[in-house]
PDB file of N, CA and C in Angstrom:
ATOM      1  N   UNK A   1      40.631  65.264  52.477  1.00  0.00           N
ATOM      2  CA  UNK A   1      39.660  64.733  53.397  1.00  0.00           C
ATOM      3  C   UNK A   1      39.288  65.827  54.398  1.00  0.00           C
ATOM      4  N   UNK A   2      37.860  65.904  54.406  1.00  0.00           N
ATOM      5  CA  UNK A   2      37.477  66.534  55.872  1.00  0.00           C
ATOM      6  C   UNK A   2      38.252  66.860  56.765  1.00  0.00           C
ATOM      7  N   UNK A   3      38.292  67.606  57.962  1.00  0.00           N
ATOM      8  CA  UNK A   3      38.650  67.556  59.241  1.00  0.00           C
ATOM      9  C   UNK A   3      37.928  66.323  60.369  1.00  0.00           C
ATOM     10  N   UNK A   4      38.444  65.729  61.184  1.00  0.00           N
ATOM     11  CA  UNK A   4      38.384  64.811  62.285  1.00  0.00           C
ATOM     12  C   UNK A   4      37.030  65.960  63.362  1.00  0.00           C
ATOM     13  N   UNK A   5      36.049  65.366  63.167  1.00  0.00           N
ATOM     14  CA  UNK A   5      35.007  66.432  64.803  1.00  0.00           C
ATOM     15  C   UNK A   5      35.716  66.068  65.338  1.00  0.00           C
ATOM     16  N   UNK A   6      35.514  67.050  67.000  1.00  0.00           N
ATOM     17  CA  UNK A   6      35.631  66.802  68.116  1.00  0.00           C
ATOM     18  C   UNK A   6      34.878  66.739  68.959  1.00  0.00           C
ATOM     19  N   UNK A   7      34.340  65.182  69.290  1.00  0.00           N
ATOM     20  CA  UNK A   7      33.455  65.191  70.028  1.00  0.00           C
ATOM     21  C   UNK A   7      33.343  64.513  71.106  1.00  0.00           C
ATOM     22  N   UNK A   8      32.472  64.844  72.161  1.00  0.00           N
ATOM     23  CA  UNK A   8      32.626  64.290  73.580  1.00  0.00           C
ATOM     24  C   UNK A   8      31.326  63.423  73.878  1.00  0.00           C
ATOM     25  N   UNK A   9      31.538  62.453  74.316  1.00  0.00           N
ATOM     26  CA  UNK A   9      30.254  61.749  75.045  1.00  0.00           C
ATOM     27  C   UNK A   9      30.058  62.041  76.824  1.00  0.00           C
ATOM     28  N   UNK A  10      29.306  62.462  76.981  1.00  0.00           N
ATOM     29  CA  UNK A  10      29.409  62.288  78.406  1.00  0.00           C
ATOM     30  C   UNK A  10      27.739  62.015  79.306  1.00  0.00           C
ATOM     31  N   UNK A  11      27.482  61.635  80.640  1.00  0.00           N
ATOM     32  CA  UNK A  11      26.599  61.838  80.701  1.00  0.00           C
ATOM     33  C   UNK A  11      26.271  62.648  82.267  1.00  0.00           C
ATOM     34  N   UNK A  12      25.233  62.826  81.821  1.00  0.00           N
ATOM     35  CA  UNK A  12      24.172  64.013  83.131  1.00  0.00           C
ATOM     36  C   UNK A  12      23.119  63.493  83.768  1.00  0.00           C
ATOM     37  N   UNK A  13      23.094  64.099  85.128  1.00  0.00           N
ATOM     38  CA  UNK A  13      21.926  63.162  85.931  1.00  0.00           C
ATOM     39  C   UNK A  13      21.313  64.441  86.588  1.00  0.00           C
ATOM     40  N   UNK A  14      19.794  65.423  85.430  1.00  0.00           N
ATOM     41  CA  UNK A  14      19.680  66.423  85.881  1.00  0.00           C
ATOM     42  C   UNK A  14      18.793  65.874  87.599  1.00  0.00           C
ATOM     43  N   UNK A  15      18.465  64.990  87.566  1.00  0.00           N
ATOM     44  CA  UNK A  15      17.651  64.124  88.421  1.00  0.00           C
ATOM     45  C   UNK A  15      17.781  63.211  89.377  1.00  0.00           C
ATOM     46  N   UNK A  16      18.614  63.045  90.341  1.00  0.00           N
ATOM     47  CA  UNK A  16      18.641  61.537  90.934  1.00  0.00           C
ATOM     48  C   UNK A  16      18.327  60.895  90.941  1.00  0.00           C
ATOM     49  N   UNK A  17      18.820  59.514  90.019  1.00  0.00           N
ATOM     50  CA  UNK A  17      18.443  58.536  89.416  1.00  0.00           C
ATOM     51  C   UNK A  17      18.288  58.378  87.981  1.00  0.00           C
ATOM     52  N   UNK A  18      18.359  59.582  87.121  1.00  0.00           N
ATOM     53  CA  UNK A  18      17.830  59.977  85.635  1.00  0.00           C
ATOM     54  C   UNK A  18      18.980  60.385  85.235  1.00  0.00           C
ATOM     55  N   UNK A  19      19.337  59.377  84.261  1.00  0.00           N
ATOM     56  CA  UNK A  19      20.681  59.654  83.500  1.00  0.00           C
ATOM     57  C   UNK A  19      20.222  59.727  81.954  1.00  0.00           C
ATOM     58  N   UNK A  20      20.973  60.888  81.571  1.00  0.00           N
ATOM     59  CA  UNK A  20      20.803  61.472  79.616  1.00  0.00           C
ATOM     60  C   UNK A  20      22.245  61.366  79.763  1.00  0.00           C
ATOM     61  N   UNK A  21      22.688  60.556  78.467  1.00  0.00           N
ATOM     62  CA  UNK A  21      24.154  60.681  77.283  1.00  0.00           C
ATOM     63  C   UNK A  21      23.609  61.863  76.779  1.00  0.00           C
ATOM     64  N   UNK A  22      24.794  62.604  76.509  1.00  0.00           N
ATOM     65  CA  UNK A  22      24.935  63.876  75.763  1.00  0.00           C
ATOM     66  C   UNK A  22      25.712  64.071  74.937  1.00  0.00           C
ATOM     67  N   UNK A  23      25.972  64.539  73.320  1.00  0.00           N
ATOM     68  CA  UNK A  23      27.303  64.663  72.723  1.00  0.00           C
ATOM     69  C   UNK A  23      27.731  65.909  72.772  1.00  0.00           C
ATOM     70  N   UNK A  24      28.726  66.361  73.152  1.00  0.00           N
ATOM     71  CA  UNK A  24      29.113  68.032  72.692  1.00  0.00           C
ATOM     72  C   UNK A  24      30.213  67.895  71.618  1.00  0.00           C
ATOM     73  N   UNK A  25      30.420  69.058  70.811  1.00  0.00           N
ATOM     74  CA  UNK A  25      31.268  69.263  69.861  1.00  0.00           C
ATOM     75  C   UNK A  25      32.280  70.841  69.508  1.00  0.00           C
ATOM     76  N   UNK A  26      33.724  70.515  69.715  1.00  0.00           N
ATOM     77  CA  UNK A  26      34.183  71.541  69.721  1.00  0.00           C
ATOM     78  C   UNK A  26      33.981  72.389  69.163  1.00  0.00           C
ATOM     79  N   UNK A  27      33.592  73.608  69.044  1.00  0.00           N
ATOM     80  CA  UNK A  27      33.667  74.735  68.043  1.00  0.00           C
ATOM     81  C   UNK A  27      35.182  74.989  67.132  1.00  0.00           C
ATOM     82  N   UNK A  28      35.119  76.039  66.263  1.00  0.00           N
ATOM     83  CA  UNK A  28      36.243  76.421  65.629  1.00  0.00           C
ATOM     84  C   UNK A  28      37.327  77.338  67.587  1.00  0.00           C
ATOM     85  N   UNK A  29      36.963  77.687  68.169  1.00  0.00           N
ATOM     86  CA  UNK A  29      37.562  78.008  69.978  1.00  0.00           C
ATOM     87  C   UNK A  29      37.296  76.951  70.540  1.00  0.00           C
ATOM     88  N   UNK A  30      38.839  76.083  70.691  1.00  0.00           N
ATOM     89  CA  UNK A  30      38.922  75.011  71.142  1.00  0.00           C
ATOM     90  C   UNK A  30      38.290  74.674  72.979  1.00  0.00           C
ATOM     91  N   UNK A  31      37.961  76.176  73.228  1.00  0.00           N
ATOM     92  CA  UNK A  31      37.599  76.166  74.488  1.00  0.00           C
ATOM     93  C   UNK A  31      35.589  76.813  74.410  1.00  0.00           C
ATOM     94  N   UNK A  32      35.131  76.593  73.721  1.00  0.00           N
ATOM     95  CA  UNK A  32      33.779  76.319  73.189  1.00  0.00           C
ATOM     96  C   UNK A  32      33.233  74.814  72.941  1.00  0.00           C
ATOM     97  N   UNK A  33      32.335  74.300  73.572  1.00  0.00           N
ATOM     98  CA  UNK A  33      31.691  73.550  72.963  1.00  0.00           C
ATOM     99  C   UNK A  33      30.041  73.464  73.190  1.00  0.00           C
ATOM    100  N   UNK A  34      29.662  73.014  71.807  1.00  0.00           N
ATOM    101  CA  UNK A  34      28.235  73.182  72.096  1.00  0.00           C
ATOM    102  C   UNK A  34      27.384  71.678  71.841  1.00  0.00           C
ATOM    103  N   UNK A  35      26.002  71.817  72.225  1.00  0.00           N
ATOM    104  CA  UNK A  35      25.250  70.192  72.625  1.00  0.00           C
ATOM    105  C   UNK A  35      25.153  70.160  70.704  1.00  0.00           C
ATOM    106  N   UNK A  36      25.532  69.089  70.465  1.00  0.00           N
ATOM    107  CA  UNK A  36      25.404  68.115  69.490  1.00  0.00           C
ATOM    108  C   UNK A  36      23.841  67.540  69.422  1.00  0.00           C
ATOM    109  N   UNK A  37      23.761  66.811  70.580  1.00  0.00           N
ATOM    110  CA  UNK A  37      22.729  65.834  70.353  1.00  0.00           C
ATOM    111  C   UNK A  37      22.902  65.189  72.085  1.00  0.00           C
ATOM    112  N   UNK A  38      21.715  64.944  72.439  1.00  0.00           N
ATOM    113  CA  UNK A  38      21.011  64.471  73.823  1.00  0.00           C
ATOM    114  C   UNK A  38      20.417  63.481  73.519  1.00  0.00           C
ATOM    115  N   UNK A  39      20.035  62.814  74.682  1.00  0.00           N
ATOM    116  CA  UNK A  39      18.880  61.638  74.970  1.00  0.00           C
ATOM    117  C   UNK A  39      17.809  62.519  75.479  1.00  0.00           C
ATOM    118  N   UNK A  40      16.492  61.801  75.029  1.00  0.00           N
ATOM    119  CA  UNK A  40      15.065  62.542  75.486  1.00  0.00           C
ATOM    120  C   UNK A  40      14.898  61.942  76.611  1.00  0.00           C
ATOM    121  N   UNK A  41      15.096  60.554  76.744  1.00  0.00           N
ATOM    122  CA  UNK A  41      14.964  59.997  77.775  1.00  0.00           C
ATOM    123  C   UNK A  41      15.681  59.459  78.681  1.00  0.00           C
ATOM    124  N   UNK A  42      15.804  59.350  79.903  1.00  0.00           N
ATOM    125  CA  UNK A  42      16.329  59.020  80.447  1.00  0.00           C
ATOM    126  C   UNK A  42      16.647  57.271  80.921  1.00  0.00           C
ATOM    127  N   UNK A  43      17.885  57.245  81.371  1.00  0.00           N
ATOM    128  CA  UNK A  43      18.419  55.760  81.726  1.00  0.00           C
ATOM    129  C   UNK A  43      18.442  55.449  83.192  1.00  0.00           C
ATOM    130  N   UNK A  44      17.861  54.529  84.074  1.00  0.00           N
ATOM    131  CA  UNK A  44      17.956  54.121  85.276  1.00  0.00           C
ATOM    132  C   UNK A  44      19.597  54.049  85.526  1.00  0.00           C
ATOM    133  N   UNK A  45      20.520  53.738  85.100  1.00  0.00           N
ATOM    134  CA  UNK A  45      22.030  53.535  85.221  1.00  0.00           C
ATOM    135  C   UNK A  45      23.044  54.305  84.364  1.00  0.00           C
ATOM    136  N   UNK A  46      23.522  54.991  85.460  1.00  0.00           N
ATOM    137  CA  UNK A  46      24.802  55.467  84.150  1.00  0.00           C
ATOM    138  C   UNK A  46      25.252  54.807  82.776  1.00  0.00           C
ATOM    139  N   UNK A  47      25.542  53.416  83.210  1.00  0.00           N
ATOM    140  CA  UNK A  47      26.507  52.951  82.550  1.00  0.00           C
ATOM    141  C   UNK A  47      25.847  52.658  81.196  1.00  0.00           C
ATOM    142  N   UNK A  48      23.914  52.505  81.191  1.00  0.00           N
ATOM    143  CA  UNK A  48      23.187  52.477  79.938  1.00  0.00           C
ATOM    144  C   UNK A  48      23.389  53.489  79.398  1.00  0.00           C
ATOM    145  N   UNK A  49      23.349  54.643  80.156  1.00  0.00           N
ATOM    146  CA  UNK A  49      23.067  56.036  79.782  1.00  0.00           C
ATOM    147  C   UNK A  49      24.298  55.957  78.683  1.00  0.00           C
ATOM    148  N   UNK A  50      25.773  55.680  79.301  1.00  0.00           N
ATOM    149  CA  UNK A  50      27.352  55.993  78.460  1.00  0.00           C
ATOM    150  C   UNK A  50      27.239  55.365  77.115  1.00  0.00           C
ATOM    151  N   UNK A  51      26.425  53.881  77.458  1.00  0.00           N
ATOM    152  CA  UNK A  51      26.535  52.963  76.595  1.00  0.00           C
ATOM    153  C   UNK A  51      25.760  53.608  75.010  1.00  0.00           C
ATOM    154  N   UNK A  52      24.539  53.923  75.667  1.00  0.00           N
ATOM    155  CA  UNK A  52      23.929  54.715  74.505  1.00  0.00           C
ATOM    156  C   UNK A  52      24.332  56.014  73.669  1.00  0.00           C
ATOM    157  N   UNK A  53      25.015  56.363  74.733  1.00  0.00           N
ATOM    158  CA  UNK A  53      25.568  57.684  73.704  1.00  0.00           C
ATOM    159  C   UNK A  53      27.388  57.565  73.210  1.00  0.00           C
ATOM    160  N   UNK A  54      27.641  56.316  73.456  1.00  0.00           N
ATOM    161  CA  UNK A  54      28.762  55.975  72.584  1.00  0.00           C
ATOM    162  C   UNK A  54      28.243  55.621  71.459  1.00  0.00           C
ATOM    163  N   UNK A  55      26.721  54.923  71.267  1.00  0.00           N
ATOM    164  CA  UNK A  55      25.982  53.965  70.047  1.00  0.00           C
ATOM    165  C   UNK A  55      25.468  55.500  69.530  1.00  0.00           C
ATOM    166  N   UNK A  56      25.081  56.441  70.094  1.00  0.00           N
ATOM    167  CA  UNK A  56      25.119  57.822  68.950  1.00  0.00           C
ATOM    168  C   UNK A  56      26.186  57.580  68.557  1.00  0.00           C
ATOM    169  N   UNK A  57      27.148  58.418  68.856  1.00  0.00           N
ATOM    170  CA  UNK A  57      28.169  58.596  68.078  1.00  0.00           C
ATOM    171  C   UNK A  57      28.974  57.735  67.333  1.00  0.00           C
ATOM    172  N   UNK A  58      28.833  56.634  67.780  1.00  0.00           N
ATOM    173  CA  UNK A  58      28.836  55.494  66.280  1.00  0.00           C
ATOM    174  C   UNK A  58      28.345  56.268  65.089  1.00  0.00           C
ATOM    175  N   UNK A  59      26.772  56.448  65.464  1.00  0.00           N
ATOM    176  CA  UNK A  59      25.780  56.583  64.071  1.00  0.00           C
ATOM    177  C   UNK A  59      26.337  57.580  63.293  1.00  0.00           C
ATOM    178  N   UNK A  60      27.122  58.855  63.979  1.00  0.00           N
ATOM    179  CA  UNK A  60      27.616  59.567  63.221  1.00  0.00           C
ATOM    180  C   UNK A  60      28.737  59.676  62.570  1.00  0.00           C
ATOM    181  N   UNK A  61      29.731  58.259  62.625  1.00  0.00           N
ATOM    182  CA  UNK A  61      30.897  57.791  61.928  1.00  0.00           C
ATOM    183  C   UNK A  61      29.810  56.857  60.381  1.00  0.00           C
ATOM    184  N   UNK A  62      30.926  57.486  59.063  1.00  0.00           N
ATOM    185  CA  UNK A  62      30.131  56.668  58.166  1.00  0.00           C
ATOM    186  C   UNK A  62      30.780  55.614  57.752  1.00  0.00           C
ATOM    187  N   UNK A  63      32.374  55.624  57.885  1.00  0.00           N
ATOM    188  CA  UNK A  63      33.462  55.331  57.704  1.00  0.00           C
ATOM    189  C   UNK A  63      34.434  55.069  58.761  1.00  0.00           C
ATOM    190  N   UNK A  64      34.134  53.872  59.815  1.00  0.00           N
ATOM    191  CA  UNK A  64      35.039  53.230  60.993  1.00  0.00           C
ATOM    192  C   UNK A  64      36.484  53.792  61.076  1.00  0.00           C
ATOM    193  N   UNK A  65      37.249  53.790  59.740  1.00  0.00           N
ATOM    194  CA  UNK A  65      38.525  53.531  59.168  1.00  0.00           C
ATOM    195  C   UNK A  65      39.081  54.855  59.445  1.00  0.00           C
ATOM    196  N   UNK A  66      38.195  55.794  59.468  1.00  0.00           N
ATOM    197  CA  UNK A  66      38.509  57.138  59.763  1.00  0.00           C
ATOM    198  C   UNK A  66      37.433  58.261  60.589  1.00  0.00           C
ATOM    199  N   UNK A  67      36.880  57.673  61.186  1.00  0.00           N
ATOM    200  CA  UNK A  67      36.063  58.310  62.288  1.00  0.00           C
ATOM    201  C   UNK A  67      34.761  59.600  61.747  1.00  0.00           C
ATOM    202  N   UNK A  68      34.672  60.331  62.710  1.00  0.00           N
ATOM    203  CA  UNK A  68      33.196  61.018  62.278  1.00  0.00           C
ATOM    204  C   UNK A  68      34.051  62.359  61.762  1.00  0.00           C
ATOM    205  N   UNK A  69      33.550  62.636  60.452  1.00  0.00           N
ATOM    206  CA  UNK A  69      34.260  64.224  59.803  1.00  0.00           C
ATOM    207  C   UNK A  69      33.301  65.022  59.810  1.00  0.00           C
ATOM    208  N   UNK A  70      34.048  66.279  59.371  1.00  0.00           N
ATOM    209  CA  UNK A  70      32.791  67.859  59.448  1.00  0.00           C
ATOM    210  C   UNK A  70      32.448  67.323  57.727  1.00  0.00           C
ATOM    211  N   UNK A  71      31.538  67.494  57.489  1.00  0.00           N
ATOM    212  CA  UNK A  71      31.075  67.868  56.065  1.00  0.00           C
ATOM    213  C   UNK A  71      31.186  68.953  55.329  1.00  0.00           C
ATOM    214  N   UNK A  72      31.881  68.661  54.553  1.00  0.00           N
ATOM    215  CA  UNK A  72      32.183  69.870  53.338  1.00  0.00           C
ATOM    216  C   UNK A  72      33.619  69.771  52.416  1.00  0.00           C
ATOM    217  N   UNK A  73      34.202  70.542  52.053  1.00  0.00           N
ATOM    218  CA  UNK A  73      34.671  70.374  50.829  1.00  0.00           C
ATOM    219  C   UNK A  73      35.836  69.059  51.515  1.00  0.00           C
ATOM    220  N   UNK A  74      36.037  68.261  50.372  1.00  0.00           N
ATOM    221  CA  UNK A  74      37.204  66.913  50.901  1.00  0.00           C
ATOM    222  C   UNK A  74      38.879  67.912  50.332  1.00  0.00           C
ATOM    223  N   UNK A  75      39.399  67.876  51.392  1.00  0.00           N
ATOM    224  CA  UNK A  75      41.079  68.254  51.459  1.00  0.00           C
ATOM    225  C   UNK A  75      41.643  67.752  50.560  1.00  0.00           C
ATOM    226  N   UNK A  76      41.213  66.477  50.198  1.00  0.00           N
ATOM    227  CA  UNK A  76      42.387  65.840  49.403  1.00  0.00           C
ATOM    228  C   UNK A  76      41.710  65.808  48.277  1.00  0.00           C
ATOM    229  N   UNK A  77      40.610  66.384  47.823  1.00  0.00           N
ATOM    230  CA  UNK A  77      40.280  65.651  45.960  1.00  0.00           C
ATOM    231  C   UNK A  77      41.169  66.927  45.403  1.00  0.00           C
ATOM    232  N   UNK A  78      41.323  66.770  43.225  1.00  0.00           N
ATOM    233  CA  UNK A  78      41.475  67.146  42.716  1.00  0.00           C
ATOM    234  C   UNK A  78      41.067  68.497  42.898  1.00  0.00           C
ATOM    235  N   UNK A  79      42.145  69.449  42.469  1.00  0.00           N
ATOM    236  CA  UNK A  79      41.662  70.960  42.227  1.00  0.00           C
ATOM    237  C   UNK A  79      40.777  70.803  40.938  1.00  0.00           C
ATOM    238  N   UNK A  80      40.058  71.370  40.585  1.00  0.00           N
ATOM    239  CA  UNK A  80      38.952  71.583  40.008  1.00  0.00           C
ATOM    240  C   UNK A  80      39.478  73.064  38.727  1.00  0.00           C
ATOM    241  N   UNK A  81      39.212  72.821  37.514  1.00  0.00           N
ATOM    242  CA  UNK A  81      39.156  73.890  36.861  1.00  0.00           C
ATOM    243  C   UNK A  81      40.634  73.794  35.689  1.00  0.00           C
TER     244      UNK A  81
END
């Protein structure tokens, strides 16, 4: 199986009053991370703002049972050949 992302929800208020959810995602330097994915628009309330960018990162789990993975070769299938 894949590796587990690491990813963060958080949100930003470049604006007073204007809140964007943001996702970042660890790099391979656990002390790197870069923007995933933003809101274009903004939320009157934090707490919409959090709410929505927990409902991203839902979208990017395909599989509840085991959370959102990197794509590419699966760890656990058959060696091949």
């Amino acid at each position: 199986m894949s590796h587990l992302r690491h990813i963060s929800v958080f949100v930003d208020e470049p604006d007073p009053g204007h809140f964007h959810w943001v996702l970042h995602e660890s790099t391979e330097d656990a002390t790197v991370w870069t923007e995933a994915e933003a809101s274009v628009e903004s939320y009157p309330m934090w707490i919409d703002a959090f709410d929505a960018g927990n409902a991203a990162l839902l979208r990017l789990v395909a599989d509840e049972r085991i959370g959102p993975r990197a794509p590419g070769e699966d760890e656990d299938a058959a060696p091949v050949g």
